[in-house]
PDB file of N, CA and C in Angstrom:
ATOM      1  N   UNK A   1    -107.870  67.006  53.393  1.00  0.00           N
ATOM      2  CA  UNK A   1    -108.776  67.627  54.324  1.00  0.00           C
ATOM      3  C   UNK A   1    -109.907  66.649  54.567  1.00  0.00           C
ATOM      4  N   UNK A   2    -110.450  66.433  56.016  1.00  0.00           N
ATOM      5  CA  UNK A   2    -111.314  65.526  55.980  1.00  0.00           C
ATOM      6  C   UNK A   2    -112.532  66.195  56.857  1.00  0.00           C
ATOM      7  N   UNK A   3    -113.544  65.746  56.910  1.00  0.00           N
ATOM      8  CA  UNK A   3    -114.691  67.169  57.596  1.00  0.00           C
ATOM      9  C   UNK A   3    -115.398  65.866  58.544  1.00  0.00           C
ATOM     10  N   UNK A   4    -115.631  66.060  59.732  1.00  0.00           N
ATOM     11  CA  UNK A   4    -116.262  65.036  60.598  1.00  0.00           C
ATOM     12  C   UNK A   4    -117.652  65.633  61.448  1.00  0.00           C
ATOM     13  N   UNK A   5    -118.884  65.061  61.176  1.00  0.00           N
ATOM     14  CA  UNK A   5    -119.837  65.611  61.911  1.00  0.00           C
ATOM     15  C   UNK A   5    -120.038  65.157  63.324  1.00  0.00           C
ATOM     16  N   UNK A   6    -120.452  66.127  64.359  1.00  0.00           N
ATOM     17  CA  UNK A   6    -120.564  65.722  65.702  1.00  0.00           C
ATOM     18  C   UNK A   6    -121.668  65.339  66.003  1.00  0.00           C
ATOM     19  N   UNK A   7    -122.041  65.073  67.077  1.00  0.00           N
ATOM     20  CA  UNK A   7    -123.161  64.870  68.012  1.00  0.00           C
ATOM     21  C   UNK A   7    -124.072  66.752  68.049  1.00  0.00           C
ATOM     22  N   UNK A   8    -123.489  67.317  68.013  1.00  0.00           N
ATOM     23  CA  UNK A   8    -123.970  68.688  68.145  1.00  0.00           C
ATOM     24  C   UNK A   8    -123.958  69.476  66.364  1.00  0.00           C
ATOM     25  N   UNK A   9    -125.495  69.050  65.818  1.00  0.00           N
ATOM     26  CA  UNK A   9    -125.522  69.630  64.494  1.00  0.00           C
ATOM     27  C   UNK A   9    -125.399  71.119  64.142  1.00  0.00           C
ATOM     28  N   UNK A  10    -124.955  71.712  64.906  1.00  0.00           N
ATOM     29  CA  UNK A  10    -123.870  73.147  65.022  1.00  0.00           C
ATOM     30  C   UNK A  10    -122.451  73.048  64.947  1.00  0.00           C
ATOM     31  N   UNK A  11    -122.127  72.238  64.750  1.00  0.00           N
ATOM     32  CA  UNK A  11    -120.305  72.097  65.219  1.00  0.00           C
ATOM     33  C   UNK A  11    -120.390  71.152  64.013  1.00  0.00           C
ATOM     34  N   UNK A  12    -119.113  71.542  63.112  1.00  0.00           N
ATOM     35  CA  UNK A  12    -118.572  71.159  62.579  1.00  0.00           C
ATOM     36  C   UNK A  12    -116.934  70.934  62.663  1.00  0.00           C
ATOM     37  N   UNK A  13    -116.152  69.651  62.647  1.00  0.00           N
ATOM     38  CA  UNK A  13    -114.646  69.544  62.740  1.00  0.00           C
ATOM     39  C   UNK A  13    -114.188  69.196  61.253  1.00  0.00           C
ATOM     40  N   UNK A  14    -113.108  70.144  60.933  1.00  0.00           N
ATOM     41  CA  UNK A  14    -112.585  70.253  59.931  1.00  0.00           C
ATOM     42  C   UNK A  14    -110.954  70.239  60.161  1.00  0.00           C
ATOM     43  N   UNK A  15    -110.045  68.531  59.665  1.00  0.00           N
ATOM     44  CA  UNK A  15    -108.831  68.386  60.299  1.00  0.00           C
ATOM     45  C   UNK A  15    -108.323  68.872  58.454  1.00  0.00           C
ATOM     46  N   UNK A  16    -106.891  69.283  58.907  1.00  0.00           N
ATOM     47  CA  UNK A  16    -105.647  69.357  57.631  1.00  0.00           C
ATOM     48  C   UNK A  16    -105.251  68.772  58.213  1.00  0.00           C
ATOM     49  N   UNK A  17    -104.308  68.120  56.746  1.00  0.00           N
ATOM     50  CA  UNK A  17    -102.437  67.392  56.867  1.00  0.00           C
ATOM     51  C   UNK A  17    -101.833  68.210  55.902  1.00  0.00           C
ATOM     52  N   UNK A  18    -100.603  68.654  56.733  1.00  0.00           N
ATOM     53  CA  UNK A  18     -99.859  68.851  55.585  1.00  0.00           C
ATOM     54  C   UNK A  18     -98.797  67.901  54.808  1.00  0.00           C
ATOM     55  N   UNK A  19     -98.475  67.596  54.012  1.00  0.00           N
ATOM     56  CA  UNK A  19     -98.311  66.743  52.825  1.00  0.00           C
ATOM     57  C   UNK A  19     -97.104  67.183  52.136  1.00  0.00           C
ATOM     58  N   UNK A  20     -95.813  67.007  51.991  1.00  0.00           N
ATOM     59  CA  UNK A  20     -94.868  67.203  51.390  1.00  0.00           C
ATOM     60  C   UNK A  20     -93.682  68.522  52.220  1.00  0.00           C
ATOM     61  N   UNK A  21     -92.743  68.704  51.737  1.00  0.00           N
ATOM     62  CA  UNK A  21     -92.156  70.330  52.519  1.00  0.00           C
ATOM     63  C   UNK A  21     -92.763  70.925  52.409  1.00  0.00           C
ATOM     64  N   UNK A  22     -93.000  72.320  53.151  1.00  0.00           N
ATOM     65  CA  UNK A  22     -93.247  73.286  52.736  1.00  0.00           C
ATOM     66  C   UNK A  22     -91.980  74.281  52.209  1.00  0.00           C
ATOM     67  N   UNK A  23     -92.583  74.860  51.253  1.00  0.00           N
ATOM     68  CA  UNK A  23     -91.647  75.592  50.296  1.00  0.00           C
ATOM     69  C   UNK A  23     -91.926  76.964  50.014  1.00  0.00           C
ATOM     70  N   UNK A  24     -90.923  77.879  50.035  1.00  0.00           N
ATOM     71  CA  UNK A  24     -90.791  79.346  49.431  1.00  0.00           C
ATOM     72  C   UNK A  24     -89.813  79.981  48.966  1.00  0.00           C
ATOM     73  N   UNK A  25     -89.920  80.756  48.051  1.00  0.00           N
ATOM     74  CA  UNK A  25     -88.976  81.152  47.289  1.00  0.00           C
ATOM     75  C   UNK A  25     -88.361  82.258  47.708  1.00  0.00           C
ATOM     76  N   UNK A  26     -87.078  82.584  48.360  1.00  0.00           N
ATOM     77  CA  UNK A  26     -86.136  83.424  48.792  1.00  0.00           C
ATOM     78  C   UNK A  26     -85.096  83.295  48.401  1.00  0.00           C
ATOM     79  N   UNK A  27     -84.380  84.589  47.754  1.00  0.00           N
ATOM     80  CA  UNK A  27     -83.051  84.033  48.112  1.00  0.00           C
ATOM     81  C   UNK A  27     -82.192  84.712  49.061  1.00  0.00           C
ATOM     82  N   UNK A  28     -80.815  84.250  49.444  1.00  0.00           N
ATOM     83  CA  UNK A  28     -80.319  84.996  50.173  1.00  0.00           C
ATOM     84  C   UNK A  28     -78.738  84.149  50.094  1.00  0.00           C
ATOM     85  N   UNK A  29     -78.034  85.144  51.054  1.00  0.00           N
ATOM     86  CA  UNK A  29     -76.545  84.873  50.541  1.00  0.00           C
ATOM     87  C   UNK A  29     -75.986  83.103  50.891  1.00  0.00           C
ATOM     88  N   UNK A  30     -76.400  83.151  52.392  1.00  0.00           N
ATOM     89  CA  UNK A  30     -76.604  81.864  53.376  1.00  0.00           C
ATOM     90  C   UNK A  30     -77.668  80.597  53.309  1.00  0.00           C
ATOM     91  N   UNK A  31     -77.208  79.213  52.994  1.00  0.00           N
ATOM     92  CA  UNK A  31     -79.087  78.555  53.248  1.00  0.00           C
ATOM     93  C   UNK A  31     -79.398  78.692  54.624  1.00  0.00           C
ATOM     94  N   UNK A  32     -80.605  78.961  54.597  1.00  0.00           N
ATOM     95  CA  UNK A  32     -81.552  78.804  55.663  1.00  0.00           C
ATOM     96  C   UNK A  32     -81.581  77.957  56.572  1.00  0.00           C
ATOM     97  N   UNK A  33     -81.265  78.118  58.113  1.00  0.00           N
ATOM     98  CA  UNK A  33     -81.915  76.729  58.798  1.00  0.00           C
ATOM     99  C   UNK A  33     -83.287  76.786  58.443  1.00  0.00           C
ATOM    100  N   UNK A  34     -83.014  74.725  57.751  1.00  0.00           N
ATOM    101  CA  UNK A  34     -84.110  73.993  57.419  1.00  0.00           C
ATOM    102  C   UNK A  34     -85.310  73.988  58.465  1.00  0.00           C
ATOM    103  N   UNK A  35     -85.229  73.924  60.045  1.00  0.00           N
ATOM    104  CA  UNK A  35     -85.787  73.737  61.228  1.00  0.00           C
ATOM    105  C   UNK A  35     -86.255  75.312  61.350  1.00  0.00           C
ATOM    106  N   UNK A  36     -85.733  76.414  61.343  1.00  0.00           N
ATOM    107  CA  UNK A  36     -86.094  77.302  61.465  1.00  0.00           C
ATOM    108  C   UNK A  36     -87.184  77.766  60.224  1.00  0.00           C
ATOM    109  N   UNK A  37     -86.906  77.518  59.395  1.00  0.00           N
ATOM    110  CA  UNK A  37     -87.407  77.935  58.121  1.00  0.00           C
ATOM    111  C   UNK A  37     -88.894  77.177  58.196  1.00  0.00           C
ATOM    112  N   UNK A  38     -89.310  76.066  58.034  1.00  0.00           N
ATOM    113  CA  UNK A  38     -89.739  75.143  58.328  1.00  0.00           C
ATOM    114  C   UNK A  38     -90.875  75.913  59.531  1.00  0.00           C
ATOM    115  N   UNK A  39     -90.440  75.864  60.840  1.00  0.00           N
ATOM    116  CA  UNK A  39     -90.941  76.381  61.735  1.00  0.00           C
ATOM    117  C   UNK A  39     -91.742  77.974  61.569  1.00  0.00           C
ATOM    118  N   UNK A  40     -90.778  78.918  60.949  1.00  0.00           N
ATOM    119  CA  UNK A  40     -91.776  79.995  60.477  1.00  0.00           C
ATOM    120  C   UNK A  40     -92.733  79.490  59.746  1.00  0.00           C
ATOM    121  N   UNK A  41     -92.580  79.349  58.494  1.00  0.00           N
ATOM    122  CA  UNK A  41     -93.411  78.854  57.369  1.00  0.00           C
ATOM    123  C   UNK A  41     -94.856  78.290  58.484  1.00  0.00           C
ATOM    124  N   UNK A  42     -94.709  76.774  59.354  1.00  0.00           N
ATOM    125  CA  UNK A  42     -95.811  76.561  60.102  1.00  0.00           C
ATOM    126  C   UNK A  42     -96.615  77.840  60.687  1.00  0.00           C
ATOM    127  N   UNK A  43     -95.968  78.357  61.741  1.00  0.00           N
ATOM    128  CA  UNK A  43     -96.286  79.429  62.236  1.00  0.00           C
ATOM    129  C   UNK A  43     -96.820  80.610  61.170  1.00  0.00           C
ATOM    130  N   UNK A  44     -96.592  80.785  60.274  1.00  0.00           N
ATOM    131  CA  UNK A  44     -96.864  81.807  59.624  1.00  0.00           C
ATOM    132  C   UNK A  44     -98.611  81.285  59.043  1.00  0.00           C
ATOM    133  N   UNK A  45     -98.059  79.863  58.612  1.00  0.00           N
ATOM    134  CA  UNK A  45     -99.351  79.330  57.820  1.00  0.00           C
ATOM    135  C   UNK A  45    -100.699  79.278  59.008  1.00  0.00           C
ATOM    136  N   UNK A  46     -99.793  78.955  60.078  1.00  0.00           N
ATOM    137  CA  UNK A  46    -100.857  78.373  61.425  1.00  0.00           C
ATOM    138  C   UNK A  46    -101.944  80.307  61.602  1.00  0.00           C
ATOM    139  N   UNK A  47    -101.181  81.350  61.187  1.00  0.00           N
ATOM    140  CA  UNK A  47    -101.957  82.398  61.642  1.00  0.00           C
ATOM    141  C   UNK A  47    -102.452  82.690  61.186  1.00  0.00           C
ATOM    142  N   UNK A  48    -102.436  82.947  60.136  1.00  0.00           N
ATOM    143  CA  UNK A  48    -103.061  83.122  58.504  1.00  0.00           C
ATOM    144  C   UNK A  48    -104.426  82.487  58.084  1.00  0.00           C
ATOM    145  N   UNK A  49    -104.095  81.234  58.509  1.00  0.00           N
ATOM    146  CA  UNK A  49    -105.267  80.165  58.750  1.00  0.00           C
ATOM    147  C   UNK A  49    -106.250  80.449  59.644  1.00  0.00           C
ATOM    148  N   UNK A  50    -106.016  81.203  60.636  1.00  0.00           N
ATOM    149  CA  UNK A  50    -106.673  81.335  61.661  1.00  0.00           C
ATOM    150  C   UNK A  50    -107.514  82.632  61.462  1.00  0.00           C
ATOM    151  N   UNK A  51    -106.807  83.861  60.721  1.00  0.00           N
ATOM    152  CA  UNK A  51    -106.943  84.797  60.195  1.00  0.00           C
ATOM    153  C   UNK A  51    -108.576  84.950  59.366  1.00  0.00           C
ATOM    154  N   UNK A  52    -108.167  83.772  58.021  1.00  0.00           N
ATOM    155  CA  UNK A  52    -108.950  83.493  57.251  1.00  0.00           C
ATOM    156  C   UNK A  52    -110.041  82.898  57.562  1.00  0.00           C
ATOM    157  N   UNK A  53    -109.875  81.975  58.829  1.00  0.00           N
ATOM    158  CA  UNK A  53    -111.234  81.609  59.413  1.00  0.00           C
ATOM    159  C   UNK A  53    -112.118  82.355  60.296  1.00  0.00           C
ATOM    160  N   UNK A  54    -111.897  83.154  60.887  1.00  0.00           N
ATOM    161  CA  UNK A  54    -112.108  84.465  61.742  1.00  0.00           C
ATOM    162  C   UNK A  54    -112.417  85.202  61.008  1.00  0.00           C
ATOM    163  N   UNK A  55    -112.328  85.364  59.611  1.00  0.00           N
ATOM    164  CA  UNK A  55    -112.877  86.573  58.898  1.00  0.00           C
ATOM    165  C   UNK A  55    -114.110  85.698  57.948  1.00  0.00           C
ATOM    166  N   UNK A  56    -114.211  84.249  57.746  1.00  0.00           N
ATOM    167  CA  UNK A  56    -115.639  83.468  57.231  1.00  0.00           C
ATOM    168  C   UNK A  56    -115.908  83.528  57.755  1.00  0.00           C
ATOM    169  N   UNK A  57    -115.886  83.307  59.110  1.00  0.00           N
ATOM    170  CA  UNK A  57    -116.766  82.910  60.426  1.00  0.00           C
ATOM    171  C   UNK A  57    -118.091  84.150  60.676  1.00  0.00           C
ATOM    172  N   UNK A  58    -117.070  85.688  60.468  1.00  0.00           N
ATOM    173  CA  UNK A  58    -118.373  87.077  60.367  1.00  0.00           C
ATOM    174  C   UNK A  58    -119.021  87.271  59.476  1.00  0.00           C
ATOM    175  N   UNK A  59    -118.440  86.655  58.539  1.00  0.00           N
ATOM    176  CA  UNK A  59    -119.151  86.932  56.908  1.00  0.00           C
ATOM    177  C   UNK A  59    -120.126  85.648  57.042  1.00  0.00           C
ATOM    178  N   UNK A  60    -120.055  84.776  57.054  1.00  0.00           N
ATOM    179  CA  UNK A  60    -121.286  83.887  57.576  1.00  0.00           C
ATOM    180  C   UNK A  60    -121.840  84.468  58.236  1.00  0.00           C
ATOM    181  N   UNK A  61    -121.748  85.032  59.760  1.00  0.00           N
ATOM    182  CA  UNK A  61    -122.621  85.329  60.929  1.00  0.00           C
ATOM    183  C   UNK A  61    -123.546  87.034  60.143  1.00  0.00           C
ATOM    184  N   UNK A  62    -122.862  87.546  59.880  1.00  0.00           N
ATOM    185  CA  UNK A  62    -123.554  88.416  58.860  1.00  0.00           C
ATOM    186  C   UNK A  62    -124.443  88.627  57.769  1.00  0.00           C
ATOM    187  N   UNK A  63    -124.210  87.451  57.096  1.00  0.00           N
ATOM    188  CA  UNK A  63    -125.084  86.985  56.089  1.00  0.00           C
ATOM    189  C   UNK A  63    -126.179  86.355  56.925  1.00  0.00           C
ATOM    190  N   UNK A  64    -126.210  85.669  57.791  1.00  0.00           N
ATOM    191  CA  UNK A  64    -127.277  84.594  58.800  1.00  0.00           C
ATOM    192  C   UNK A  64    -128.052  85.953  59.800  1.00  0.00           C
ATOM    193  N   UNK A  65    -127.643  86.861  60.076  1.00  0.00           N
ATOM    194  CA  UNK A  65    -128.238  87.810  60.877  1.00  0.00           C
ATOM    195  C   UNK A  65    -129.217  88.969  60.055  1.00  0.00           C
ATOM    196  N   UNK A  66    -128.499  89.091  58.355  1.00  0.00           N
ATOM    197  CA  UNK A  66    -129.321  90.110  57.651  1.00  0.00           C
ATOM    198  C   UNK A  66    -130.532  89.772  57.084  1.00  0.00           C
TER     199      UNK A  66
END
């Protein structure tokens, strides 16, 4: 994770990499398409992420307003 300050000391950019497979533990009768599997997992992580930042983002703005 690397954190980069802007020109605008309100804005902060905060990049990820992801780094190795991603991995989860299922089983099932069939393997998984790798591409599909792979692709949820992103997608799943990509919302979640988004989730979790959307819910600091009020809890900051809440704490800064009380």
């Amino acid at each position: 994770m690397s954190t980069v300050a802007s020109a605008d000391p309100q804005l902060l950019q905060v990049t990820f990499r992801l780094v190795g497979p991603l991995k989860r533990s299922t089983f099932q009768r069939e393997a998984p398409d790798p591409v599909e599997e792979a692709l949820n997992d992103v997608l799943h992580w990509s919302w979640s992420t988004r989730l979790q930042i959307s819910r600091l983002r009020l809890d900051v703005a809440a704490e800064l307003t009380a």
